[in-house]
C-alpha atoms as a PDB file:
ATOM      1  CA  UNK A   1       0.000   0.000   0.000  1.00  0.00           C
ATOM      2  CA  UNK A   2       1.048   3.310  -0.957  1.00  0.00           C
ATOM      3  CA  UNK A   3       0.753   6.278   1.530  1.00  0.00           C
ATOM      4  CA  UNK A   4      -0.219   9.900  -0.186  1.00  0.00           C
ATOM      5  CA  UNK A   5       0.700  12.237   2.473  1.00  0.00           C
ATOM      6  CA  UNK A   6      -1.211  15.895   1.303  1.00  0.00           C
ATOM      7  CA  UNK A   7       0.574  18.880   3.405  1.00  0.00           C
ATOM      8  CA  UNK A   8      -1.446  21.929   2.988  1.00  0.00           C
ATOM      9  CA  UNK A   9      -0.869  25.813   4.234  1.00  0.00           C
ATOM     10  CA  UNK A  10      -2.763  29.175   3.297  1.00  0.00           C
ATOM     11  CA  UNK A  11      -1.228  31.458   6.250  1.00  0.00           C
ATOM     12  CA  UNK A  12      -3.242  34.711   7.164  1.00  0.00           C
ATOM     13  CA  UNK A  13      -2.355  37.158   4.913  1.00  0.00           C
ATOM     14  CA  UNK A  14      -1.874  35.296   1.776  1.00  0.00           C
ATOM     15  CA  UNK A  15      -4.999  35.132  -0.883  1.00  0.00           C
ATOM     16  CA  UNK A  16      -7.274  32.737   0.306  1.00  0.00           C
ATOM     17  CA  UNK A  17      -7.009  29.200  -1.023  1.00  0.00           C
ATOM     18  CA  UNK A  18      -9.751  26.165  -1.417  1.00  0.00           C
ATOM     19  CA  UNK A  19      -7.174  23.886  -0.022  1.00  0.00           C
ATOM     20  CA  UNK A  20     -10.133  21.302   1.146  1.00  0.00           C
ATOM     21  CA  UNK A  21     -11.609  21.228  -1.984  1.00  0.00           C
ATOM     22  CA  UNK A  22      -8.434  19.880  -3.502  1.00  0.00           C
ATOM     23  CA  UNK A  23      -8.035  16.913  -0.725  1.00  0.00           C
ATOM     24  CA  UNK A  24     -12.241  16.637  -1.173  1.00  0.00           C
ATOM     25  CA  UNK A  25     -11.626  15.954  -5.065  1.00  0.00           C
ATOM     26  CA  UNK A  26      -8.661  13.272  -4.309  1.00  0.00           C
ATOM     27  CA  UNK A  27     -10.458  11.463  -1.527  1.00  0.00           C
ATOM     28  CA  UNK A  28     -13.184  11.095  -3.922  1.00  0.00           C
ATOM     29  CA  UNK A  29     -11.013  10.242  -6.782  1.00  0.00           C
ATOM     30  CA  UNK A  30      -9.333   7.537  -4.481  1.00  0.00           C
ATOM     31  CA  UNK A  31     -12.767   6.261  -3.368  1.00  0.00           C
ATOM     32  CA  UNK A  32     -14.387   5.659  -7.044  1.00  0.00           C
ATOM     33  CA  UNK A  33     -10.958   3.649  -8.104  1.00  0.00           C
ATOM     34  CA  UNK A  34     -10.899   0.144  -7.977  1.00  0.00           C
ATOM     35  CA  UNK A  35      -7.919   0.378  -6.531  1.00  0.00           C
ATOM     36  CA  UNK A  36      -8.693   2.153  -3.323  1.00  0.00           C
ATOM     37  CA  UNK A  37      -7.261  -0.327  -0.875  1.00  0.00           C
ATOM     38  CA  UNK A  38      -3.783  -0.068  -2.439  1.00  0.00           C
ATOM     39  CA  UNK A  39      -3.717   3.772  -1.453  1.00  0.00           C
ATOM     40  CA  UNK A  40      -4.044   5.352   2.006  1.00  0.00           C
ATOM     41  CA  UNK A  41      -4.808   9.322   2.156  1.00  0.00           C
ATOM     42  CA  UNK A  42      -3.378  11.399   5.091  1.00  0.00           C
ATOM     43  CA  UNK A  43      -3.614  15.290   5.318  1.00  0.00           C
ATOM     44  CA  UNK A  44      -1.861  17.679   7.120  1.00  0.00           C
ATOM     45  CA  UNK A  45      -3.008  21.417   7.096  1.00  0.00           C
ATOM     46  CA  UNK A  46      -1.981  24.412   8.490  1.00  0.00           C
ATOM     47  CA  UNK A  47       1.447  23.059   8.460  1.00  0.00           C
ATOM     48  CA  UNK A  48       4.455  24.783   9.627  1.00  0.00           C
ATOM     49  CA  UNK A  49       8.024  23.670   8.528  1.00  0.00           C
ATOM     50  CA  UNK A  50       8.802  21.169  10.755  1.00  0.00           C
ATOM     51  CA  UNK A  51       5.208  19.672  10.663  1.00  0.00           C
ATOM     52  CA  UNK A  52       7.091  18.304   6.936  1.00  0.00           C
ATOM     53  CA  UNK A  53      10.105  16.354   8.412  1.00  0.00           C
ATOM     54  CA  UNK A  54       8.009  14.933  11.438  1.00  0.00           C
ATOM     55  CA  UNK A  55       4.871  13.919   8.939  1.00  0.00           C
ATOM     56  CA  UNK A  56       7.064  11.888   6.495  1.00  0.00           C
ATOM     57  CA  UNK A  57       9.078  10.860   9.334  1.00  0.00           C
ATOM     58  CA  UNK A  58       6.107   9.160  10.931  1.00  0.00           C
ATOM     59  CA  UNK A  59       4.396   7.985   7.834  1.00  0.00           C
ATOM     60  CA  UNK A  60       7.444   7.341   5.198  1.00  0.00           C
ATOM     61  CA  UNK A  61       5.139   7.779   2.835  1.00  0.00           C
ATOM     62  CA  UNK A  62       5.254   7.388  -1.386  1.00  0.00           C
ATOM     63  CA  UNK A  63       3.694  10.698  -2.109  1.00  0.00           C
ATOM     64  CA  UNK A  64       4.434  13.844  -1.114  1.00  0.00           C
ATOM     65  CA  UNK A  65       1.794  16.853  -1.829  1.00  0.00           C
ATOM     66  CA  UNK A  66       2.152  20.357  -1.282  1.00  0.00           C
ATOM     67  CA  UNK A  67      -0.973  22.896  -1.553  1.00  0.00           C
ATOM     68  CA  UNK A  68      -0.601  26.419  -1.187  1.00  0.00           C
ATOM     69  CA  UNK A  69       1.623  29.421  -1.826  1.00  0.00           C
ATOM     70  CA  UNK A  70       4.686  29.319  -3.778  1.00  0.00           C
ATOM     71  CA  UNK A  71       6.918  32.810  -4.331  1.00  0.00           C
ATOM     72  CA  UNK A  72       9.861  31.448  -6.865  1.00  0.00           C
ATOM     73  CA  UNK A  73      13.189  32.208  -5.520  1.00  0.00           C
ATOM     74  CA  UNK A  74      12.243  32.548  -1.849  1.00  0.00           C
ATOM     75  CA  UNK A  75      10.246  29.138  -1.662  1.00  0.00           C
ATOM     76  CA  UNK A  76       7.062  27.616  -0.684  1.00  0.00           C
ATOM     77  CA  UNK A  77       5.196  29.423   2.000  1.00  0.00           C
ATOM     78  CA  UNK A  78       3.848  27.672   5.228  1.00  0.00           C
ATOM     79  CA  UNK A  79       3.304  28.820   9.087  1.00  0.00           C
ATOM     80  CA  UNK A  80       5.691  29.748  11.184  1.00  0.00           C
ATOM     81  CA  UNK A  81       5.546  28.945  15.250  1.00  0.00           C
ATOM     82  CA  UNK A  82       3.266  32.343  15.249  1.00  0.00           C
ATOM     83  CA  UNK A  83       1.368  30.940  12.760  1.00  0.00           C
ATOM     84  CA  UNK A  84       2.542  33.859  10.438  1.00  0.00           C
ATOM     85  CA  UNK A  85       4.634  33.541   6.958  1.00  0.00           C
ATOM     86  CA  UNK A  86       7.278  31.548   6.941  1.00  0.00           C
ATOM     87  CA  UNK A  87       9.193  31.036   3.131  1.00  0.00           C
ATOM     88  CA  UNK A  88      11.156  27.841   2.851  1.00  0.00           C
ATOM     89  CA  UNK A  89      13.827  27.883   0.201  1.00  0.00           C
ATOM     90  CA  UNK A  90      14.685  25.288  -2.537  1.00  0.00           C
ATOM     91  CA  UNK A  91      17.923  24.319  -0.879  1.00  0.00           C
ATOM     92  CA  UNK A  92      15.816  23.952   2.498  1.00  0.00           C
ATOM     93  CA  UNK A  93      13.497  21.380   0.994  1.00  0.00           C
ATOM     94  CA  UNK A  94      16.149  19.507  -1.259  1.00  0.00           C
ATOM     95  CA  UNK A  95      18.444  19.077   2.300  1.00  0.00           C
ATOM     96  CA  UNK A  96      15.117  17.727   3.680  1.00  0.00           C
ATOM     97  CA  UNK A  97      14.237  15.195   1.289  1.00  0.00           C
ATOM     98  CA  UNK A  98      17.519  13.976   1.204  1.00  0.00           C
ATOM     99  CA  UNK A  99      17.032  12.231   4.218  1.00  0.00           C
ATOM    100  CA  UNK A 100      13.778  10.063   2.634  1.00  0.00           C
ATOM    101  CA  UNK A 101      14.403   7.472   0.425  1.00  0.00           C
ATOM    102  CA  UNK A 102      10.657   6.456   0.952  1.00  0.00           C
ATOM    103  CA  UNK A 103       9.706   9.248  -1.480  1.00  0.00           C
ATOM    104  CA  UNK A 104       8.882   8.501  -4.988  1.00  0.00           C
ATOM    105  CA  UNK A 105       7.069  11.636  -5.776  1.00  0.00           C
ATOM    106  CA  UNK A 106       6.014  15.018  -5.016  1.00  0.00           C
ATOM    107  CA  UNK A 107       3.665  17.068  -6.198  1.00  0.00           C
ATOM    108  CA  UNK A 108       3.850  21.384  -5.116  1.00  0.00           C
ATOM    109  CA  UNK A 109       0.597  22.754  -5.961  1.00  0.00           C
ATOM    110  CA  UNK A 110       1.852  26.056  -5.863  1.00  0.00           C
ATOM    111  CA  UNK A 111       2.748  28.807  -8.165  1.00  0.00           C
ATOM    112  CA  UNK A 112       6.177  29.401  -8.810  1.00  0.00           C
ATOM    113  CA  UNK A 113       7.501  26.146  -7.683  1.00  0.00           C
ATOM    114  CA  UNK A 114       9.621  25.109 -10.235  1.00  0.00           C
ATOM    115  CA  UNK A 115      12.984  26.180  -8.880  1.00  0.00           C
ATOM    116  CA  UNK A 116      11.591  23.626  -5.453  1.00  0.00           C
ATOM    117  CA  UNK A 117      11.019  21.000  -7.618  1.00  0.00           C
ATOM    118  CA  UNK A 118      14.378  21.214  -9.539  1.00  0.00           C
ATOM    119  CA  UNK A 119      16.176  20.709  -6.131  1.00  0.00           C
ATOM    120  CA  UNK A 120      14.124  18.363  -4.915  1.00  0.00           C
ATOM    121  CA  UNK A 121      14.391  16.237  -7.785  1.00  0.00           C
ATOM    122  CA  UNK A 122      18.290  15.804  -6.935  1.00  0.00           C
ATOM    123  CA  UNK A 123      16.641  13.346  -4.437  1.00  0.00           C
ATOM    124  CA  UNK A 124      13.449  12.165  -5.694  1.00  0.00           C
ATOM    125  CA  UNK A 125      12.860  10.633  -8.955  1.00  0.00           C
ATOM    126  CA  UNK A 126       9.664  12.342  -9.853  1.00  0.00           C
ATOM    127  CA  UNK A 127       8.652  15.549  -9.054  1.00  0.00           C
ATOM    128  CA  UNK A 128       6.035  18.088 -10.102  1.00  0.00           C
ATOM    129  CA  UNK A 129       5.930  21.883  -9.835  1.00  0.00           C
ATOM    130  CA  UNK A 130       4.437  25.035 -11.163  1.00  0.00           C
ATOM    131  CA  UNK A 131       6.640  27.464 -13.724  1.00  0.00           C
ATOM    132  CA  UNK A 132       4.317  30.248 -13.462  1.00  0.00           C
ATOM    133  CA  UNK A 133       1.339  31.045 -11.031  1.00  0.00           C
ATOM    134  CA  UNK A 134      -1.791  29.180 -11.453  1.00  0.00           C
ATOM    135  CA  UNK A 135      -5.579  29.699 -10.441  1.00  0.00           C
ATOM    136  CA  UNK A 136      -6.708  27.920  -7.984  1.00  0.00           C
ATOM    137  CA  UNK A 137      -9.483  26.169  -9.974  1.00  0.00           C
ATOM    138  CA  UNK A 138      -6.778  25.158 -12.599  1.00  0.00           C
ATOM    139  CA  UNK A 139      -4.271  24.168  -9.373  1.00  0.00           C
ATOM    140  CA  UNK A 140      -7.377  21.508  -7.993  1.00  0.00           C
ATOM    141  CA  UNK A 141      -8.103  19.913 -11.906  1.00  0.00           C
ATOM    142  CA  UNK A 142      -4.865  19.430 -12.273  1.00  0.00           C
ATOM    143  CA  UNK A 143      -4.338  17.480  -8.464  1.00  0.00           C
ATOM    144  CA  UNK A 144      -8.142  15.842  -9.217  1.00  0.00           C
ATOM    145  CA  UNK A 145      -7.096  14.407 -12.598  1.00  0.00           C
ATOM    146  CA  UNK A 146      -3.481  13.664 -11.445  1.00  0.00           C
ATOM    147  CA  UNK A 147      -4.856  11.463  -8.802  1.00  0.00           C
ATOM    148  CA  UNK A 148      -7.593   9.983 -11.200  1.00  0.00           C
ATOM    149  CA  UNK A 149      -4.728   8.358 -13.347  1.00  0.00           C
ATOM    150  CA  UNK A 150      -2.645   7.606 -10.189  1.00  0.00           C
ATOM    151  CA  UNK A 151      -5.682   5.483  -9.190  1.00  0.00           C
ATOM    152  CA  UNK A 152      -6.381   3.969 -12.611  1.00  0.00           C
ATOM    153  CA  UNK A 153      -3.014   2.187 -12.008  1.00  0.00           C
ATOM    154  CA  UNK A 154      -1.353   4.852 -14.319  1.00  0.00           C
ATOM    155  CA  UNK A 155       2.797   5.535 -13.695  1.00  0.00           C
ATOM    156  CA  UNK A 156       3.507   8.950 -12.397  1.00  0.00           C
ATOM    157  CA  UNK A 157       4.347  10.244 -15.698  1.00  0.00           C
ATOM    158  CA  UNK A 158       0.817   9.522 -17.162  1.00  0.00           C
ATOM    159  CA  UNK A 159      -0.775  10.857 -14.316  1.00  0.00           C
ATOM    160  CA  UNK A 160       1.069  13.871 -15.216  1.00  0.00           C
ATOM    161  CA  UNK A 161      -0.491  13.663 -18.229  1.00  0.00           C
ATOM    162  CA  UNK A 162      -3.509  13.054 -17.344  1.00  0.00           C
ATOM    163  CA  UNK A 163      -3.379  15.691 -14.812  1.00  0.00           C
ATOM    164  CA  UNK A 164      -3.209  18.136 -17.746  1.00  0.00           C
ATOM    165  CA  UNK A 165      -5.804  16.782 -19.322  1.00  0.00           C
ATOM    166  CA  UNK A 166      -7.968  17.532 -16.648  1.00  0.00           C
ATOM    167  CA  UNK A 167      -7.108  21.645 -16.808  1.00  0.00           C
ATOM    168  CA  UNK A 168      -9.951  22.963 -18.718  1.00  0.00           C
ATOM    169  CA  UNK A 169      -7.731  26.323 -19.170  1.00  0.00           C
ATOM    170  CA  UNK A 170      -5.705  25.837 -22.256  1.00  0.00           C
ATOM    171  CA  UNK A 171      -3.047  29.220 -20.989  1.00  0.00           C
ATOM    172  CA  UNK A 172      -2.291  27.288 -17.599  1.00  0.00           C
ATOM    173  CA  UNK A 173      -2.108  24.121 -18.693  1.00  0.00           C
ATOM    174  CA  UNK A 174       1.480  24.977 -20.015  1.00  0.00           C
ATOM    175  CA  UNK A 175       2.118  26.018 -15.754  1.00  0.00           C
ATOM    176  CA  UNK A 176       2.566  22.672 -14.463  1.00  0.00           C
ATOM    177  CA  UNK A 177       6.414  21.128 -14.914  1.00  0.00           C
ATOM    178  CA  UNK A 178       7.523  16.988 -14.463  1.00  0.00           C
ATOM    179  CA  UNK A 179      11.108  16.573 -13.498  1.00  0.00           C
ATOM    180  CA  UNK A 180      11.184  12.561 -13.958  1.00  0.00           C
ATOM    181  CA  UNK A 181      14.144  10.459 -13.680  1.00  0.00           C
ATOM    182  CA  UNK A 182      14.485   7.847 -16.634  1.00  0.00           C
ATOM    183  CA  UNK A 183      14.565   4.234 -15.608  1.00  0.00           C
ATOM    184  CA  UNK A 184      17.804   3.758 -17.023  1.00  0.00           C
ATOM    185  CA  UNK A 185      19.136   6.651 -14.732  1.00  0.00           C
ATOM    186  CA  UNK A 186      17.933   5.226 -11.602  1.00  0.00           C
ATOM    187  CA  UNK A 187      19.758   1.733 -12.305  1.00  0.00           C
ATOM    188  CA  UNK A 188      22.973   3.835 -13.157  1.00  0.00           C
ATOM    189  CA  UNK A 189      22.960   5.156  -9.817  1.00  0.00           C
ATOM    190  CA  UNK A 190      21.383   2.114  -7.030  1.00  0.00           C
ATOM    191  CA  UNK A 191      24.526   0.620  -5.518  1.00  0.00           C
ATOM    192  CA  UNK A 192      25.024  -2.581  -3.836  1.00  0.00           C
ATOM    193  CA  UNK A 193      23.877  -2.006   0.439  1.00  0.00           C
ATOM    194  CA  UNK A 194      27.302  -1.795   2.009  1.00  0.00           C
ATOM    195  CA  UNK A 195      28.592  -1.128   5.588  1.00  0.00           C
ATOM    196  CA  UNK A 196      30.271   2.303   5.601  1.00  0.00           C
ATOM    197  CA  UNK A 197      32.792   3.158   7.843  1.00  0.00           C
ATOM    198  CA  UNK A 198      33.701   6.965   8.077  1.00  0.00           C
ATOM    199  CA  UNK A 199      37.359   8.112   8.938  1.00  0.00           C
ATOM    200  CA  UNK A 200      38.407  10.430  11.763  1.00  0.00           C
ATOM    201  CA  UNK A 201      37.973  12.973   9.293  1.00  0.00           C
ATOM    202  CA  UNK A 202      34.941  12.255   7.949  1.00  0.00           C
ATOM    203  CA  UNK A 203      33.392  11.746  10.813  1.00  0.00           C
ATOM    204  CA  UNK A 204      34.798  15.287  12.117  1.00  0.00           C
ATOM    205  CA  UNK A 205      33.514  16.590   8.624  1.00  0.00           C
ATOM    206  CA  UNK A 206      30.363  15.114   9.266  1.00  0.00           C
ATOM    207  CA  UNK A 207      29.732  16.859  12.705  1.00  0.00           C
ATOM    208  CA  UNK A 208      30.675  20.316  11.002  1.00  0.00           C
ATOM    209  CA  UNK A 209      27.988  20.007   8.552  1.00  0.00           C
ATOM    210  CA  UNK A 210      25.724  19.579  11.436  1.00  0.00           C
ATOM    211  CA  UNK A 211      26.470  22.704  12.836  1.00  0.00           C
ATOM    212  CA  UNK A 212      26.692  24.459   9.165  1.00  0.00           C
ATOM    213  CA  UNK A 213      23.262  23.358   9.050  1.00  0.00           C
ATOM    214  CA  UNK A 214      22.000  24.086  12.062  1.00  0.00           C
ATOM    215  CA  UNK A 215      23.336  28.258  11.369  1.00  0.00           C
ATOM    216  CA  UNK A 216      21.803  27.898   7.819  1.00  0.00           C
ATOM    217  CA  UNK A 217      18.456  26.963   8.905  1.00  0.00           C
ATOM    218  CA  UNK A 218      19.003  30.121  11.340  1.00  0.00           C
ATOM    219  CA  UNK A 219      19.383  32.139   8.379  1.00  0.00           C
ATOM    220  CA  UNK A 220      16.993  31.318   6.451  1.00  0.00           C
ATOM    221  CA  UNK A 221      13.957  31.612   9.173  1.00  0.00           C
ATOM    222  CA  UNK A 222      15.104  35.666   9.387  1.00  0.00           C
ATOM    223  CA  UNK A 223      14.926  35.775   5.864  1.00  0.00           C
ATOM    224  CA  UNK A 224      11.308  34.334   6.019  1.00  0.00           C
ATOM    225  CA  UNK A 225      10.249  37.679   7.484  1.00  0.00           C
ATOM    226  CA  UNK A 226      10.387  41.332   5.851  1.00  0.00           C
ATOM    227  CA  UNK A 227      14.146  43.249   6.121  1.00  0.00           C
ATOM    228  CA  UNK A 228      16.003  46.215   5.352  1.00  0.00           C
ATOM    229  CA  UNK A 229      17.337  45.533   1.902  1.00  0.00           C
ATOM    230  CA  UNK A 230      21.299  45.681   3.415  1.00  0.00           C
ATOM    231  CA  UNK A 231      20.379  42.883   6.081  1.00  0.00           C
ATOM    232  CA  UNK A 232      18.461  40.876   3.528  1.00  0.00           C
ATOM    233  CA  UNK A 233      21.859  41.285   1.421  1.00  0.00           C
ATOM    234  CA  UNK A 234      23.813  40.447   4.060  1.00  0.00           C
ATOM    235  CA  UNK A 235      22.024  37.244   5.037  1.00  0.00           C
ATOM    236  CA  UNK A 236      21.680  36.160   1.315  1.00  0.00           C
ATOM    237  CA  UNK A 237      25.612  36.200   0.850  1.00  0.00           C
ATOM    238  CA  UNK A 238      25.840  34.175   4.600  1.00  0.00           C
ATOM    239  CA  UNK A 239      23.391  31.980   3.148  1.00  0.00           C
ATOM    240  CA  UNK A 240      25.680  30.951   0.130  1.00  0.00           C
ATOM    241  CA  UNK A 241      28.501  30.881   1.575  1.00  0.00           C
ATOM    242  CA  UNK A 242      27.312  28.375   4.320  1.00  0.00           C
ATOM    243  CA  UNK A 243      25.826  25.954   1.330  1.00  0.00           C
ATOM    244  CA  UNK A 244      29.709  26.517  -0.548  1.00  0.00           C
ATOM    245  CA  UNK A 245      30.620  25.411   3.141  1.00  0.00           C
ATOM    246  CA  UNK A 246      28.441  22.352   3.502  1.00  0.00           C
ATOM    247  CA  UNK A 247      28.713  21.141  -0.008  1.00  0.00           C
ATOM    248  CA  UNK A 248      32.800  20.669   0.027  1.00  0.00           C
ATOM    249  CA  UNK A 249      32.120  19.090   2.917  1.00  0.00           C
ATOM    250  CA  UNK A 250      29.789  16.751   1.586  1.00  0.00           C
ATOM    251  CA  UNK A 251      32.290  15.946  -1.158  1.00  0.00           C
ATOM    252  CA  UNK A 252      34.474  14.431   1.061  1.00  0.00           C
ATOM    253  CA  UNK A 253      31.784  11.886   2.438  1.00  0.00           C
ATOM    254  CA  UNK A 254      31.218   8.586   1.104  1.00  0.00           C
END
C-alpha cells in the first residue's frame, strides 16, 4: 500500500485558497478507483516547517503533496511557530528530502515552484511543480485528474499527463512542470547495500555540517520575514557561503 501524504498551508495574509476542496476531489477520486485499498490518504493542514520532516518521518510515505503558496526564488510558503509567513527555500526542501528514500514523488501545488522542484528532484525521482502562477481552480483539476490516473493504475508520468488533461484552461495548462528520472538513470545510480565506515575525518567533517546546518536553517527563518534591503543582502551572501561550506564538505563523504 502506498501512503499519499497531502501537506497543505494558506497562512493569514496570503490570498485565500480552497485547499479542502483539492483533498475533497482526491479522496473522492481515491474512493471511485478500484484500486482504493492499495492507497491510504493522510492530510496535514496548516502546516508549519517542521510539521514536513516529522509527517514523512512518521508515515514514510510514497507521495508527497504540497498545496498552497509558492513565491519562486524565496520558496514555498507555510506557518511559522506564530502561525505567520514563513518562506522555505529550494535548498531547504532539497536538504530535507535527502534524508527520505521512501519518497517517490512530489507534487507542489503552488505557483512558482519550479525552482523547489528542480532541487528536490536531486533526491526524488519524480517531481512536479508550477513554472508560473496558477488559479486555484486550474491548481485543484490538475491534483483531481493527477490522482484519477494515479488510481487507474497509471505511472507517475501519465498521471502527469492526465493531470493536464484535466485543466480545462488551455493558458495554464502549459504552468505545471515533471522533473522525472528515466529508468535507465535510476539503475545507473542504485549501488550494492554496504557497511560504511567513516574516517576520523569524515566523521569530524560530518559533525561540522551539522552545525553548518544548524546556522543555515538560522538564516533562512530571518529571511522568512520582511528586512532592510542591506540585512536581507547580508544574510543572502551568509546563506551561500554556508551551502559553498556544507557542499565541500559533503564531497568528502562517502
Amino acid at each position: 500500500m502506498k501512503t499519499i501524504l497531502v501537506l497543505s498551508a494558506n497562512p493569514e495574509g496570503t490570498d485565500v485558497l480552497d485547499l479542502d476542496q483539492e483533498v475533497l476531489d482526491i479522496r473522492r477520486a481515491l474512493e471511485r478507483s478500484k484500486l482504493q485499498t492499495e492507497f491510504k490518504l493522510e492530510h496535514r493542514t496548516a502546516v508549519q516547517w517542521k510539521d514536513f520532516r516529522r509527517a514523512i518521518e512518521d508515515l514514510k510515505p510514497e507521495i508527497v503533496h504540497f498545496s498552497g503558496h509558492g513565491t519562486g526564488e524565496k520558496g514555498i510558503l507555510v506557518l511559522d511557530e506564530d502561525r505567520q509567513i514563513r518562506a522555505v527555500s529550494a535548498d531547504a526542501l532539497k536538504r530535507m528530502f535527502r534524508l527520505f528514500p521512501c519518497v517517490e514523488c512530489v507534487v507542489l501545488n503552488a505557483c512558482y515552484s519550479e525552482e523547489q522542484a528542480i532541487e528536490i528532484h536531486r533526491h526524488v525521482s519524480c517531481v512536479v511543480g508550477m513554472s508560473l502562477s496558477i488559479g486555484d481552480r486550474a491548481a485543484i483539476e490538475f491534483a483531481e485528474a493527477f490522482y484519477d490516473g494515479l488510481f487507474a493504475g497509471r505511472g507517475y508520468r501519465k498521471a502527469y499527463e492526465m493531470g493536464l488533461s484535466g485543466m480545462a484552461n488551455d493558458v495554464e495548462v502549459w504552468t505545471p512542470v515533471l522533473k522525472e528520472r528515466t529508468m535507465n538513470e535510476g539503475k545507473k545510480e542504485e549501488k550494492p547495500a554496504v557497511e560504511v565506515r567513516l574516517t576520523r575525518t569524515q566523521k569530524s567533517n560530518q559533525l561540522e555540517i551539522a552545525r553548518l546546518e544548524k546556522d543555515l536553517v538560522a538564516v533562512e527563518n530571518e529571511l522568512g520575514i520582511p528586512l532592510e534591503a542591506i540585512r536581507e543582502g547580508r544574510l543572502q551572501e551568509q546563506k551561500k557561503q554556508l551551502i559553498q561550506k556544507i557542499e565541500l564538505l559533503e564531497e568528502t563523504l562517502p
